[in-house]
C-alpha atoms as a PDB file:
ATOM      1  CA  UNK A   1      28.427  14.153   9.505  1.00  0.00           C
ATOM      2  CA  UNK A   2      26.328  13.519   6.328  1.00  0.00           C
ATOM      3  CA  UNK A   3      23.358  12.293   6.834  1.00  0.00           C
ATOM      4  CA  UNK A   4      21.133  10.203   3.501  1.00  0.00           C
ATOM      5  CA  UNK A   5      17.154  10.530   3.526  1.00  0.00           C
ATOM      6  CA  UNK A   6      15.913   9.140   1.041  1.00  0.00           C
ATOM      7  CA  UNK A   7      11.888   9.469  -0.032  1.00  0.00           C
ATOM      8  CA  UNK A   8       9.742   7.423  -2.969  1.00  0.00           C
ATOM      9  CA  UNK A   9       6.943   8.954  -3.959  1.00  0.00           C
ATOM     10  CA  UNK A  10       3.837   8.487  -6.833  1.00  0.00           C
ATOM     11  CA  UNK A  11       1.540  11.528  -7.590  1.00  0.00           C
ATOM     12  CA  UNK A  12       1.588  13.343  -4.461  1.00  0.00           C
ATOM     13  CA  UNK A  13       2.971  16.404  -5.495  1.00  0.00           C
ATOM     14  CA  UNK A  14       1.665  18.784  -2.567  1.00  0.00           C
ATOM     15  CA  UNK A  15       1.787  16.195   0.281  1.00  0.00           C
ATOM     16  CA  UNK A  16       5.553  15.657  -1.298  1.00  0.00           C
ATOM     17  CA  UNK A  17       6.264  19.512  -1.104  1.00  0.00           C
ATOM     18  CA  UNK A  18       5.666  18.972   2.669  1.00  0.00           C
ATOM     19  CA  UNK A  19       7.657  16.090   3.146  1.00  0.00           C
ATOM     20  CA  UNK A  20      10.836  17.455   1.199  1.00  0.00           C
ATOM     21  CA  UNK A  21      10.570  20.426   3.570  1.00  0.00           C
ATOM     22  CA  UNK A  22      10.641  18.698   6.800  1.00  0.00           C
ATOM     23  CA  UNK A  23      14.017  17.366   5.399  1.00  0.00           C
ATOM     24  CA  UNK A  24      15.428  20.689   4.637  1.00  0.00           C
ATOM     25  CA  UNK A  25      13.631  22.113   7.516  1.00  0.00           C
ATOM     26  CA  UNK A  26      16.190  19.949  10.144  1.00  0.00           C
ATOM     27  CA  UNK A  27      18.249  21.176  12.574  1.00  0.00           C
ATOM     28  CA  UNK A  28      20.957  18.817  11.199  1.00  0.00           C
ATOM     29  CA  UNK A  29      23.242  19.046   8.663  1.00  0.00           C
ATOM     30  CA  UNK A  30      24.680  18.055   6.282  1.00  0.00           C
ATOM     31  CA  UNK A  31      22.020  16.192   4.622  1.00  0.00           C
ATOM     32  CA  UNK A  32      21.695  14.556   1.501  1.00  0.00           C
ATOM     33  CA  UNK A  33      18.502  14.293   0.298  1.00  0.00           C
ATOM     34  CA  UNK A  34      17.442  11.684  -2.877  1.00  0.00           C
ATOM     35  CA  UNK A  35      13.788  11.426  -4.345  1.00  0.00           C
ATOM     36  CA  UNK A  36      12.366   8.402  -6.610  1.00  0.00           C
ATOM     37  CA  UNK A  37       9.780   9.114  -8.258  1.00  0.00           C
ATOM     38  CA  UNK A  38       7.876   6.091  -9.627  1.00  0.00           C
ATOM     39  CA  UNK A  39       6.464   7.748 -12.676  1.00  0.00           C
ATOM     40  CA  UNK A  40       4.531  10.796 -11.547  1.00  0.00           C
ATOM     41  CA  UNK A  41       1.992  12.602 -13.840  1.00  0.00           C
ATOM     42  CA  UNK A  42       0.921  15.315 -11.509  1.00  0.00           C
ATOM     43  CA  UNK A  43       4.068  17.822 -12.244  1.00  0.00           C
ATOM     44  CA  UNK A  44       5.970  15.958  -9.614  1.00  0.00           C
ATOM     45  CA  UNK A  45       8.872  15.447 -12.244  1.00  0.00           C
ATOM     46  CA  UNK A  46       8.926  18.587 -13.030  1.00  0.00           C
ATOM     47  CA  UNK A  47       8.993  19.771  -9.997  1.00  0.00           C
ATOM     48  CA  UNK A  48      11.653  17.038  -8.743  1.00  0.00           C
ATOM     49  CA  UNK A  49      13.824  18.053 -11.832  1.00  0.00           C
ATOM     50  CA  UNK A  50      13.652  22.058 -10.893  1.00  0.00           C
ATOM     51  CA  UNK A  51      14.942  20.794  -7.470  1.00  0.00           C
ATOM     52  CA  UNK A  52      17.334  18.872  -8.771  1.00  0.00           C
ATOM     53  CA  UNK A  53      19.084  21.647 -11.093  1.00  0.00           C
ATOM     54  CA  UNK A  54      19.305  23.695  -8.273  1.00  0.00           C
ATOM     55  CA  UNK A  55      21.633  21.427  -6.032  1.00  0.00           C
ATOM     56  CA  UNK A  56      19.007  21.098  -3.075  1.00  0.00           C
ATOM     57  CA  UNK A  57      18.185  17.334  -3.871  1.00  0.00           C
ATOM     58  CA  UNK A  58      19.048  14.295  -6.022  1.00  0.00           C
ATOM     59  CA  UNK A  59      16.268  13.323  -8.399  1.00  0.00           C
ATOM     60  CA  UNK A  60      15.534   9.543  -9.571  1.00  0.00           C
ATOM     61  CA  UNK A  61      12.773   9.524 -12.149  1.00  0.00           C
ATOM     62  CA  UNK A  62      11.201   6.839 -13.704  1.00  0.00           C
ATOM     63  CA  UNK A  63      10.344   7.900 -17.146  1.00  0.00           C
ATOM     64  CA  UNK A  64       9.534   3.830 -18.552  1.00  0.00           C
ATOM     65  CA  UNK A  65       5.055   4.383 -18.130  1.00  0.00           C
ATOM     66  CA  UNK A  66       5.774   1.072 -15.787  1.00  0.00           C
ATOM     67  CA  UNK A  67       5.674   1.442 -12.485  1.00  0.00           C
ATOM     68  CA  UNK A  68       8.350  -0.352 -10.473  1.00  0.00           C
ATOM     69  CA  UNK A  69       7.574  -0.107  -6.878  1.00  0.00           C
ATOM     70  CA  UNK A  70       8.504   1.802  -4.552  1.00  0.00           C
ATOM     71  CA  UNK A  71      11.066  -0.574  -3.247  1.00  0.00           C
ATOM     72  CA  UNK A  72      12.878  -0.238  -6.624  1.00  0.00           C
ATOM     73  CA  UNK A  73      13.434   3.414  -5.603  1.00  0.00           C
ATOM     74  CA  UNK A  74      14.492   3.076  -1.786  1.00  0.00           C
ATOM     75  CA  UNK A  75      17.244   0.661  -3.120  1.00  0.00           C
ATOM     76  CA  UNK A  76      18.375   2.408  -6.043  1.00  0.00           C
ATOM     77  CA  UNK A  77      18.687   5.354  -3.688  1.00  0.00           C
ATOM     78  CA  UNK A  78      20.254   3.117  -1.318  1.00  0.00           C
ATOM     79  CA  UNK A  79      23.120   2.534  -3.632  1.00  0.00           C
ATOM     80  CA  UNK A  80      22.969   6.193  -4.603  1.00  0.00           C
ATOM     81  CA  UNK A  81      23.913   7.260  -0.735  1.00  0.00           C
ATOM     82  CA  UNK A  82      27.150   8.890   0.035  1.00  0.00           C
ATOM     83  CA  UNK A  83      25.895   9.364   3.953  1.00  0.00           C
ATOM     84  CA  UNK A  84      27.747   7.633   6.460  1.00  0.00           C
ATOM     85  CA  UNK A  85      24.241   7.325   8.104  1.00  0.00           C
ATOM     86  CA  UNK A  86      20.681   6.957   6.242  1.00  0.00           C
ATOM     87  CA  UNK A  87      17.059   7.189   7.003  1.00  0.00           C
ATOM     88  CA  UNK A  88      13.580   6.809   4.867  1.00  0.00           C
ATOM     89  CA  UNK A  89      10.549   9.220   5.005  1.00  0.00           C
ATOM     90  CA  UNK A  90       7.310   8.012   3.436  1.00  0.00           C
ATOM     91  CA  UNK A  91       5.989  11.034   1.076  1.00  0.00           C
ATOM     92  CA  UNK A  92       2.350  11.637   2.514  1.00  0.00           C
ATOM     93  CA  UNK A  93       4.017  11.843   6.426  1.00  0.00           C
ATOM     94  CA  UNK A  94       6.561  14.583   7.630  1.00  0.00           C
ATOM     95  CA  UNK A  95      10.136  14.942  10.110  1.00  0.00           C
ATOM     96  CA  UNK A  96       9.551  17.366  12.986  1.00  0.00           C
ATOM     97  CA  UNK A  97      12.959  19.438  12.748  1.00  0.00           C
ATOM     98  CA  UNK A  98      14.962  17.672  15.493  1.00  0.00           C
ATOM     99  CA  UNK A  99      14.428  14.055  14.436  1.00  0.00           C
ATOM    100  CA  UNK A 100      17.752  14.024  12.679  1.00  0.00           C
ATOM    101  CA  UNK A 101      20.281  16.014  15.081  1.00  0.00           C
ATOM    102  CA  UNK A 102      18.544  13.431  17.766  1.00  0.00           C
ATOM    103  CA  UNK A 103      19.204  10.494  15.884  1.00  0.00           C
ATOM    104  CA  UNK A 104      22.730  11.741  15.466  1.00  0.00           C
ATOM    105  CA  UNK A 105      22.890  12.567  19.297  1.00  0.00           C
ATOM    106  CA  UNK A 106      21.844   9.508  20.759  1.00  0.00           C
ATOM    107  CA  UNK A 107      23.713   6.871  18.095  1.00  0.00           C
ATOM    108  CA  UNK A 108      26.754   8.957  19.359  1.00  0.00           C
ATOM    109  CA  UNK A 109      25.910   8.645  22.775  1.00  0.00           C
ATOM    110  CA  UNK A 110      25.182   4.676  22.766  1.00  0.00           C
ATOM    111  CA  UNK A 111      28.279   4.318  20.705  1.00  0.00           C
ATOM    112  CA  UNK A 112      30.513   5.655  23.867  1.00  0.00           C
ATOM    113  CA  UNK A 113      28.287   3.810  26.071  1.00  0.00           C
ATOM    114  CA  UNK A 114      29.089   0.446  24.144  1.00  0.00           C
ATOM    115  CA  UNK A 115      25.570  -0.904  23.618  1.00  0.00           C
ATOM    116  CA  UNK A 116      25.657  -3.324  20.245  1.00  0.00           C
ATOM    117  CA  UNK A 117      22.656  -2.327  17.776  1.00  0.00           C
ATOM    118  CA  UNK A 118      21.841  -1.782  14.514  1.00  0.00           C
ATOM    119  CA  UNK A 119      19.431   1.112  13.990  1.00  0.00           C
ATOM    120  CA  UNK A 120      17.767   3.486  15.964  1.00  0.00           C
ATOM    121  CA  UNK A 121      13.755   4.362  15.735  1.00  0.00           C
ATOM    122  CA  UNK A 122      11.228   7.406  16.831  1.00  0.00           C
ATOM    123  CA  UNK A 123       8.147   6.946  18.327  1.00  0.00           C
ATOM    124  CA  UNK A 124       5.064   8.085  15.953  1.00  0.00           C
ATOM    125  CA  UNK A 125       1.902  10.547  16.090  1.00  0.00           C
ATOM    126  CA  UNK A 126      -0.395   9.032  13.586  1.00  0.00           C
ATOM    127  CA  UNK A 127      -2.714  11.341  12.437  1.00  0.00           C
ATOM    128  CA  UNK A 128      -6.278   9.379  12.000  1.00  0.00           C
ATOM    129  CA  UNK A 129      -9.800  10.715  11.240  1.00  0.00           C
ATOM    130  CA  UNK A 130     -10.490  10.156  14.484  1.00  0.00           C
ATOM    131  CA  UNK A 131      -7.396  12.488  15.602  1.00  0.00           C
ATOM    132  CA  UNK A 132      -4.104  11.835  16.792  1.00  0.00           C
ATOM    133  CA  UNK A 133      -2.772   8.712  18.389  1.00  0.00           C
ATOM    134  CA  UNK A 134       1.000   8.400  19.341  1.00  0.00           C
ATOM    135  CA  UNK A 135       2.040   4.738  18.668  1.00  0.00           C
ATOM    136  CA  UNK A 136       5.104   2.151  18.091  1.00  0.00           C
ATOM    137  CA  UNK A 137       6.202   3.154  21.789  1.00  0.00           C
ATOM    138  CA  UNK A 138       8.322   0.136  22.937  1.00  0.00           C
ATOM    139  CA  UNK A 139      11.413   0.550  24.268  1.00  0.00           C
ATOM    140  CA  UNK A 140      13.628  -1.669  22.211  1.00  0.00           C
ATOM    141  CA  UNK A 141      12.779  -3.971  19.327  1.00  0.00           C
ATOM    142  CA  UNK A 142      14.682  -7.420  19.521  1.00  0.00           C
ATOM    143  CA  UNK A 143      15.150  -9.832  16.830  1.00  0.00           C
ATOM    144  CA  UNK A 144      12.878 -11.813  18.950  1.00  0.00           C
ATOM    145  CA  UNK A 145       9.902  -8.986  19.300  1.00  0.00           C
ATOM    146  CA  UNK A 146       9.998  -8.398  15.499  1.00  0.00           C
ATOM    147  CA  UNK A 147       9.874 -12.147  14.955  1.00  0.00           C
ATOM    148  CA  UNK A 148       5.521 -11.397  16.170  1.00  0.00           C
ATOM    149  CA  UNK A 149       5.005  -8.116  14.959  1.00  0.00           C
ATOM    150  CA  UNK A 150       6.182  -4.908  13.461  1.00  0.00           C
ATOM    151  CA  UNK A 151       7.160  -3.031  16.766  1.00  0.00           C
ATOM    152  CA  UNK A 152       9.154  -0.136  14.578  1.00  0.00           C
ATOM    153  CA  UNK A 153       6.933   0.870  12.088  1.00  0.00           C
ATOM    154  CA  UNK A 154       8.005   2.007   8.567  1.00  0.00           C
ATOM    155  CA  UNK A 155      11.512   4.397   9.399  1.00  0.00           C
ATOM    156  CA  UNK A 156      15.092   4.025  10.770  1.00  0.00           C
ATOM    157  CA  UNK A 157      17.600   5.784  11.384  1.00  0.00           C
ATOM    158  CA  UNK A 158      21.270   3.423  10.217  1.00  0.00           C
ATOM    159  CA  UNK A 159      24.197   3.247   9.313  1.00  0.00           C
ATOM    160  CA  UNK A 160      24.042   3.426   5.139  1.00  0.00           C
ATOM    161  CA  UNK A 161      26.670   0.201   5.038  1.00  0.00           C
ATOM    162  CA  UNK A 162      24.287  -1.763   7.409  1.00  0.00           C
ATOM    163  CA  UNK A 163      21.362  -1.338   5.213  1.00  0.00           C
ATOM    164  CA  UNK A 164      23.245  -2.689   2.066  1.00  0.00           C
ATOM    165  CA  UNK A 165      24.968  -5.403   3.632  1.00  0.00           C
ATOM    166  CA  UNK A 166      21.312  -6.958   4.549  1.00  0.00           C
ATOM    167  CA  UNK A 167      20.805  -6.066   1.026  1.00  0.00           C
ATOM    168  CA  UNK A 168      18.194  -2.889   1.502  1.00  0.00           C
ATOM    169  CA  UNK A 169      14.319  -4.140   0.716  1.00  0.00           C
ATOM    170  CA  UNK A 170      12.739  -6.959  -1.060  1.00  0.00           C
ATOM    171  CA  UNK A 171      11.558  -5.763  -3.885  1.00  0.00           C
ATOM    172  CA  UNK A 172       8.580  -8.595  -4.156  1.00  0.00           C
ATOM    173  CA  UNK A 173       7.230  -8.051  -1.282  1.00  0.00           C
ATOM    174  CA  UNK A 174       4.118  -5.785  -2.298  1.00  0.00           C
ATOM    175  CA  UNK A 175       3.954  -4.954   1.268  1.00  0.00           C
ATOM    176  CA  UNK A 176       5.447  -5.299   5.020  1.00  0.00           C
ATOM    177  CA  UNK A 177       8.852  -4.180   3.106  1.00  0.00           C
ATOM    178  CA  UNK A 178      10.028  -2.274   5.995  1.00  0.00           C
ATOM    179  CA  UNK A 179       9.685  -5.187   8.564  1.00  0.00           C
ATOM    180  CA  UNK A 180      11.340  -7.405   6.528  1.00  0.00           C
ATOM    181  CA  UNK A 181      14.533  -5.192   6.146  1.00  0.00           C
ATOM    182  CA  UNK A 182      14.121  -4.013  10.075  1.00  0.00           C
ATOM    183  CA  UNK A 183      13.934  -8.034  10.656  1.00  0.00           C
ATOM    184  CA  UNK A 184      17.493  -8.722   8.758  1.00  0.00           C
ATOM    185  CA  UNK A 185      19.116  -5.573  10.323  1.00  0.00           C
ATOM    186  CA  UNK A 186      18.305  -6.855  13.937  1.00  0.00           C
ATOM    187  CA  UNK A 187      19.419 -10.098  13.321  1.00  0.00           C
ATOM    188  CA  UNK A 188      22.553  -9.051  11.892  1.00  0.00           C
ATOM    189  CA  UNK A 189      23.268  -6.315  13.730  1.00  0.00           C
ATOM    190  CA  UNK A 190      21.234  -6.025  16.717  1.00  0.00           C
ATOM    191  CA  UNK A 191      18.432  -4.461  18.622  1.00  0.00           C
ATOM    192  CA  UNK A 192      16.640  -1.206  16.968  1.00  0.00           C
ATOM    193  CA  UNK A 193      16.411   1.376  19.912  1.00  0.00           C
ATOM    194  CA  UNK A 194      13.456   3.836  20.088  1.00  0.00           C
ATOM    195  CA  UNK A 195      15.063   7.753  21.275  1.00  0.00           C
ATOM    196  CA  UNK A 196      11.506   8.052  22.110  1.00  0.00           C
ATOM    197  CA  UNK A 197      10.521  11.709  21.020  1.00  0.00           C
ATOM    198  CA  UNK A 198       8.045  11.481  18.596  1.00  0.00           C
ATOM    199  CA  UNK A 199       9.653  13.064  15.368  1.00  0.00           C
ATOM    200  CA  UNK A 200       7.836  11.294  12.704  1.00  0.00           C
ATOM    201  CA  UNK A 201       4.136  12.630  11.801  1.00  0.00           C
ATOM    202  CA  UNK A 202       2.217   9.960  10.119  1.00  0.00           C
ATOM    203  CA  UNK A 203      -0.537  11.106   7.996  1.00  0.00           C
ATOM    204  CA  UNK A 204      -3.255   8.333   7.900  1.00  0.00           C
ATOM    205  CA  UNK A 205      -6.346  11.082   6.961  1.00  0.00           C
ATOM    206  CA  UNK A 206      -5.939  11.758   3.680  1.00  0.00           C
ATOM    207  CA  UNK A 207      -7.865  10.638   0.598  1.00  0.00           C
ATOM    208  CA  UNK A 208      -4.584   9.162  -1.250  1.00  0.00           C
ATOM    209  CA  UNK A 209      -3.686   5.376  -1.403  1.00  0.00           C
ATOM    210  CA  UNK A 210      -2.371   3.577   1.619  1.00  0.00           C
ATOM    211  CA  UNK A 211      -0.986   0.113   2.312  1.00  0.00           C
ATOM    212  CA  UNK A 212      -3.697  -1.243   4.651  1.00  0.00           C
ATOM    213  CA  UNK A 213      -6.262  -0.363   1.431  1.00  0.00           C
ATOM    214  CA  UNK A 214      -4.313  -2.541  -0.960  1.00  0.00           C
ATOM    215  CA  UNK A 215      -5.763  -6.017  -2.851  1.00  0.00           C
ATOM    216  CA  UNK A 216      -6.391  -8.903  -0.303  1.00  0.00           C
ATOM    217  CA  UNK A 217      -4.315 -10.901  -2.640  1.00  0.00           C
ATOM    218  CA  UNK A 218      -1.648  -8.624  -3.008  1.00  0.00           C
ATOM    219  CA  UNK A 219      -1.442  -8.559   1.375  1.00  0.00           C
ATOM    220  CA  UNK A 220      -1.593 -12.304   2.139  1.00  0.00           C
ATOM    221  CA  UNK A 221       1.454 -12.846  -0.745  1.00  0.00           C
ATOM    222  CA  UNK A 222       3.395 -10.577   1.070  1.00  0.00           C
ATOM    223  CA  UNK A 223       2.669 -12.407   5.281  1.00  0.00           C
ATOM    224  CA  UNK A 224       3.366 -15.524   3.474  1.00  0.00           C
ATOM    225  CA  UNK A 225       6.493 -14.058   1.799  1.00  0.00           C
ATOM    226  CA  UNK A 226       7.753 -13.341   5.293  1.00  0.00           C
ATOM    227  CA  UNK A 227       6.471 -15.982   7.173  1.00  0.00           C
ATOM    228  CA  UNK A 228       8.740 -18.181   4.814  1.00  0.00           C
ATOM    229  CA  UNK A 229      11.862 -16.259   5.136  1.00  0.00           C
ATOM    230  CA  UNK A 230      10.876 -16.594   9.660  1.00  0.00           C
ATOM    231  CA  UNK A 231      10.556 -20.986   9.187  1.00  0.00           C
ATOM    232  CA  UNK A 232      10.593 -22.319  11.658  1.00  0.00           C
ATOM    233  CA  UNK A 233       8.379 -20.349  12.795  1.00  0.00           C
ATOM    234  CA  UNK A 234       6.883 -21.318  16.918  1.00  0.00           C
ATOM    235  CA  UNK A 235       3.374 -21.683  17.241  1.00  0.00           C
ATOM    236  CA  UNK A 236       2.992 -18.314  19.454  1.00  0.00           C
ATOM    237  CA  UNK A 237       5.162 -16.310  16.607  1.00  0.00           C
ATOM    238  CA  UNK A 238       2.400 -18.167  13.769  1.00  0.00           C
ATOM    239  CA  UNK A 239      -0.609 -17.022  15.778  1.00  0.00           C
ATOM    240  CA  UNK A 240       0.685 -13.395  16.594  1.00  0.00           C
ATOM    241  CA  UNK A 241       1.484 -13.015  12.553  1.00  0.00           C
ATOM    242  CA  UNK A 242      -2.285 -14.132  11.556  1.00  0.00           C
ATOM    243  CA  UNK A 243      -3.469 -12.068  14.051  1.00  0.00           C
ATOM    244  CA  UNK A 244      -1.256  -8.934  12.764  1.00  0.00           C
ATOM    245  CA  UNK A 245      -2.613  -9.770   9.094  1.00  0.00           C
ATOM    246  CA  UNK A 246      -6.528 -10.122  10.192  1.00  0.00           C
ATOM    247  CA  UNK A 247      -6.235  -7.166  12.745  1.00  0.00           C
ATOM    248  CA  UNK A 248      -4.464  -4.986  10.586  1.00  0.00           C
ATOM    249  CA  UNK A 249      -6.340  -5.196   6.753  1.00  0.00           C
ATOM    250  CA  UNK A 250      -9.806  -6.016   7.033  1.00  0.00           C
ATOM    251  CA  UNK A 251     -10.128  -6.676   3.345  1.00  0.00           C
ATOM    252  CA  UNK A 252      -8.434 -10.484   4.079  1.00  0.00           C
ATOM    253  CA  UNK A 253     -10.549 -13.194   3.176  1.00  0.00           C
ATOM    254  CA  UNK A 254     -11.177 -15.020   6.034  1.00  0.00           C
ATOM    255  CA  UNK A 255      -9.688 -18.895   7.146  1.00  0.00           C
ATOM    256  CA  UNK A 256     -10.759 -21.162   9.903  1.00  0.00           C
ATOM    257  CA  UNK A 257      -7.835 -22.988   9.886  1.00  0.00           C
ATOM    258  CA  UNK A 258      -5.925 -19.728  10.421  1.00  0.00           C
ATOM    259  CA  UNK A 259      -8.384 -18.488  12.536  1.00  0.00           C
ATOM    260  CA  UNK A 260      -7.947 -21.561  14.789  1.00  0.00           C
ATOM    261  CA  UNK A 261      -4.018 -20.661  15.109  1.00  0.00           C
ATOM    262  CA  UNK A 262      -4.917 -17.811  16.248  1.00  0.00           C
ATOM    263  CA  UNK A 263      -7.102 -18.537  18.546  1.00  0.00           C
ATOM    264  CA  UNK A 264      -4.957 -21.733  19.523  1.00  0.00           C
ATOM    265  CA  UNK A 265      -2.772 -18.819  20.363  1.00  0.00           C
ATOM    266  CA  UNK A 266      -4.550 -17.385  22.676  1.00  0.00           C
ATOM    267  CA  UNK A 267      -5.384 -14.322  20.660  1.00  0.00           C
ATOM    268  CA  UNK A 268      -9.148 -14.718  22.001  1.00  0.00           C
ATOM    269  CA  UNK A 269     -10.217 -11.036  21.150  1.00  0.00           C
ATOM    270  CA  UNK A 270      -8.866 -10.923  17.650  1.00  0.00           C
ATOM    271  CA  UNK A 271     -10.784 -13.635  16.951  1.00  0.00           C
ATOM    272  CA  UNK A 272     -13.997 -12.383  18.061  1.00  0.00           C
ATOM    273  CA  UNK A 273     -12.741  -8.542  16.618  1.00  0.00           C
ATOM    274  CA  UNK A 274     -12.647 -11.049  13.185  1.00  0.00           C
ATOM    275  CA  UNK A 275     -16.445 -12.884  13.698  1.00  0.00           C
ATOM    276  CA  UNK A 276     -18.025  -9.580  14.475  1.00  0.00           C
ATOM    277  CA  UNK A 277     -16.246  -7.410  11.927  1.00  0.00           C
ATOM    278  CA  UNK A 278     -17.206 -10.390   9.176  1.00  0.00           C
ATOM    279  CA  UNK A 279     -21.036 -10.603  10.349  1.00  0.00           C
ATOM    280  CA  UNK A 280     -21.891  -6.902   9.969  1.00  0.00           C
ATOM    281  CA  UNK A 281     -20.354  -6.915   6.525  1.00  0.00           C
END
């Protein structure tokens, strides 16, 4: 059974070495394996090009000296797949080697067991400064769960025709891309099950760019983006967004009228979390 992972990646070329390996590293196979690259100027074309001659990956390189995002590569991989089934891996985090013979295991196994849903998810190790955590837990993430908050995190494991039928990722959104997408899935599809086995190795330690660093701008475009796309939105799922955004990237400019939601909410904590974090700055 063919199996699609597809990776993005900017000028990362070691921590991409690492990630590429995990893929080829699984106990599954076949799998298909396609690489954007965004416009790389650290030898990660080259190297993505040497791979790509040899057979052991498909290569998507943006040669243009404009980036396009890194949504513009998931989808055009995305169109690219010839898996039945497909899966994401960010390029600074890694697969442990069962994560895709489990996936294939278990979507088998709730397919004879006749439960309806539309992806499957792994628990995560997140590798901090402070060491590692294991996170995004929960059991099974509803329509209604991801409605408040990104219960998944940024990887599933579908069905290749699910994820273009919901139309793969908004390429606007300069963030929360993979919520978005795991937001249409479940509502079209059905609930994203976690196998629970903590396959995916998220590396949050190293000096490279991450999401929760990016412009304060660029971050509040992207809630608002989604909290759109959610109207009509209840006042509970309102306050547990704002609290998501303010918890989640510090660098947000803060709002008392938001603030109020969220403490109208009953989000008492964040709220202080917010005062505190703001008065020591």
């Amino acid at each position: 059974m063919l199996v699609t992972v597809y990776i993005t990646t900017y000028n990362r070329r070691k921590l991409l070495e690492r990630a590429i390996n995990s893929v080829l590293n699984q106990t599954h196979s076949p799998i298909e394996l396609i690489v954007a690259d965004d416009g790389s100027t650290d030898g990660s074309q080259e190297y993505l090009t040497e791979m790509h001659e040899q057979g052991i990956l498909t290569a998507i390189l943006n040669t243009t000296g404009k980036s396009k995002g890194a949504c513009y590569g998931r989808n055009k991989a995305i169109s690219m797949a010839k898996g039945e089934f497909i899966s994401g891996l960010d390029d600074d985090d890694y697969f442990e080697p069962w994560r895709i013979e489990t996936f294939i295991k278990k979507w088998q196994e709730y397919t004879v067991n006749k439960k309806v849903f539309s992806a499957l998810f792994d628990s995560v190790v997140e590798h901090r400064i402070s060491g590692p955590v294991a996170c995004y837990d929960t059991k099974v993430a509803t329509y209604q769960k991801l409605r408040k908050g990104n219960v998944v995190g940024n990887q599933v494991f579908t069905k290749t025709s699910y994820l273009k039928a919901v139309g793969g990722f908004d390429e606007q959104m300069p963030a929360l891309q993979d919520w978005d997408t795991w937001l249409r899935l479940s509502n079209h599809y059905g609930d994203i099950l976690n196998v629970n086995t903590r396959s995916y190795i998220q590396i949050q330690n190293h000096e490279g760019e991450r999401i929760t660093g990016k412009p304060a701008n660029k971050i509040r475009f992207a809630f608002n983006r989604l909290m759109n796309k959610l109207q009509p939105l209840t006042r509970s799922e309102e306050s547990h967004l704002l609290a998501t955004m303010y918890s989640g990237y510090p660098q947000i400019d803060i709002r008392i009228s938001e603030l109020f939601k969220i403490f109208k909410g009953g989000h008492f904590r964040k709220v202080a979390q917010v005062v505190k974090r703001t008065l020591l700055k």
